[in-house]
Protein backbone atom coordinates (compact mmCIF):
# COMPACT_ATOMS: atom_id res chain seq x y z
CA UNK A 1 -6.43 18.80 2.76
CA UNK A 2 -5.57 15.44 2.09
CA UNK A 3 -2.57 14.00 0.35
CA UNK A 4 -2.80 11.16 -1.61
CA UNK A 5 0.02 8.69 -3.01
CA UNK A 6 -0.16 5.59 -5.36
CA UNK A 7 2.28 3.21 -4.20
CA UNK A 8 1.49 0.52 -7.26
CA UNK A 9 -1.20 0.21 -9.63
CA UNK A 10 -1.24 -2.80 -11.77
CA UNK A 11 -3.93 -2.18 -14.13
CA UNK A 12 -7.65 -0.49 -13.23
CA UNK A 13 -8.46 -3.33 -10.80
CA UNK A 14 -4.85 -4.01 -8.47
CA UNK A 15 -3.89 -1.00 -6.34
CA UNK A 16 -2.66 0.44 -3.59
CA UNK A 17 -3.00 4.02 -2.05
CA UNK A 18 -2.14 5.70 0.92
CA UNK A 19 -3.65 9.13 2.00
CA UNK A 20 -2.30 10.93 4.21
CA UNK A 21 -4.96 12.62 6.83
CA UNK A 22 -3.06 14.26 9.17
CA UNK A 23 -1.49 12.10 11.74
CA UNK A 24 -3.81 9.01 9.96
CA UNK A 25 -2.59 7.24 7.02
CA UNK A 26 -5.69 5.16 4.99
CA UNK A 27 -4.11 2.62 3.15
CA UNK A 28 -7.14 1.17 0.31
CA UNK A 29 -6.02 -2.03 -1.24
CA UNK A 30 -8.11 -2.35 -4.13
CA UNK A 31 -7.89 -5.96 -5.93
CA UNK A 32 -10.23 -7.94 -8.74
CA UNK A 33 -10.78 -10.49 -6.22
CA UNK A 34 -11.43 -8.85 -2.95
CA UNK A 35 -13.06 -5.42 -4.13
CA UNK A 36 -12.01 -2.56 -1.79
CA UNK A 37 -10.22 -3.06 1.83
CA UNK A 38 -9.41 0.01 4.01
CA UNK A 39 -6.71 0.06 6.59
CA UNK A 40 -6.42 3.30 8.69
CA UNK A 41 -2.62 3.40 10.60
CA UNK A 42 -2.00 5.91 13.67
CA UNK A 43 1.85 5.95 12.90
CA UNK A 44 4.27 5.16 9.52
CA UNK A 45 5.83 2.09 11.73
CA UNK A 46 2.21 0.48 12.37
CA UNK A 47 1.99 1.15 8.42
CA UNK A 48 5.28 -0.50 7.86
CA UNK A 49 4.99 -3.29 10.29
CA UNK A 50 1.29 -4.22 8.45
CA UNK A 51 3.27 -4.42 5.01
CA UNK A 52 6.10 -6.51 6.32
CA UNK A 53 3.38 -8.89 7.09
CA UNK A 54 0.99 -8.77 4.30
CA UNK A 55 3.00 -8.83 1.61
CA UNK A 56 4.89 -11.78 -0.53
CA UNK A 57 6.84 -11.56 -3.46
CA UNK A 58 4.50 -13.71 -5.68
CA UNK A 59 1.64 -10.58 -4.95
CA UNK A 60 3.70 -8.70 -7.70
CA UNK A 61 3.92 -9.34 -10.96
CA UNK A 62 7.65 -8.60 -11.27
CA UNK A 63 8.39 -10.92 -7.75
CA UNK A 64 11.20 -9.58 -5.56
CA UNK A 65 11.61 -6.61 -7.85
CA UNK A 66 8.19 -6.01 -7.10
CA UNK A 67 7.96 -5.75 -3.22
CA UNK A 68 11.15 -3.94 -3.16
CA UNK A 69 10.23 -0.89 -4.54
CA UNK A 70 6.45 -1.41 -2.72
CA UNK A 71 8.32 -1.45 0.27
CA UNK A 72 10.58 1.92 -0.79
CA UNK A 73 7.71 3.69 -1.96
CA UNK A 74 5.63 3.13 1.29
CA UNK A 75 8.95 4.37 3.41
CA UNK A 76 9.11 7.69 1.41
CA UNK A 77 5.38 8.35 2.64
């Protein structure tokens, strides 16, 4: 059994979920402009390191706000 998580969702089209298969996380960053992009992680730190990088305040709608509590939600997985 899987376990899923919504870090954000920003309407139907700009989100971000992370299931949780065992020791694999799948991260799916879905997005208006780029359709659907997988990401499978081995280990939360790989996860982490990948959204240190990827992510910028002006990706969120509510800026620094924003990527803080991204960044929370993703450490509580």
């Amino acid at each position: 059994m899987f376990t899923k998580h919504t870090v954000y969702k920003h309407d139907n089209y700009n989100m971000l979920t992370v299931e949780v298969q065992g020791k694999t996380l799948v991260v799916r960053e879905i997005s208006d402009q780029w359709g659907e992009v997988c990401h499978k992680f081995l280990s939360r730190p790989q996860l982490m390191d990948w959204a240190e990088k990827r992510f910028i305040p002006d990706d969120f709608p509510d800026g620094e706000e924003g990527l803080r509590l991204t960044m929370e939600k993703l450490k509580e997985i």
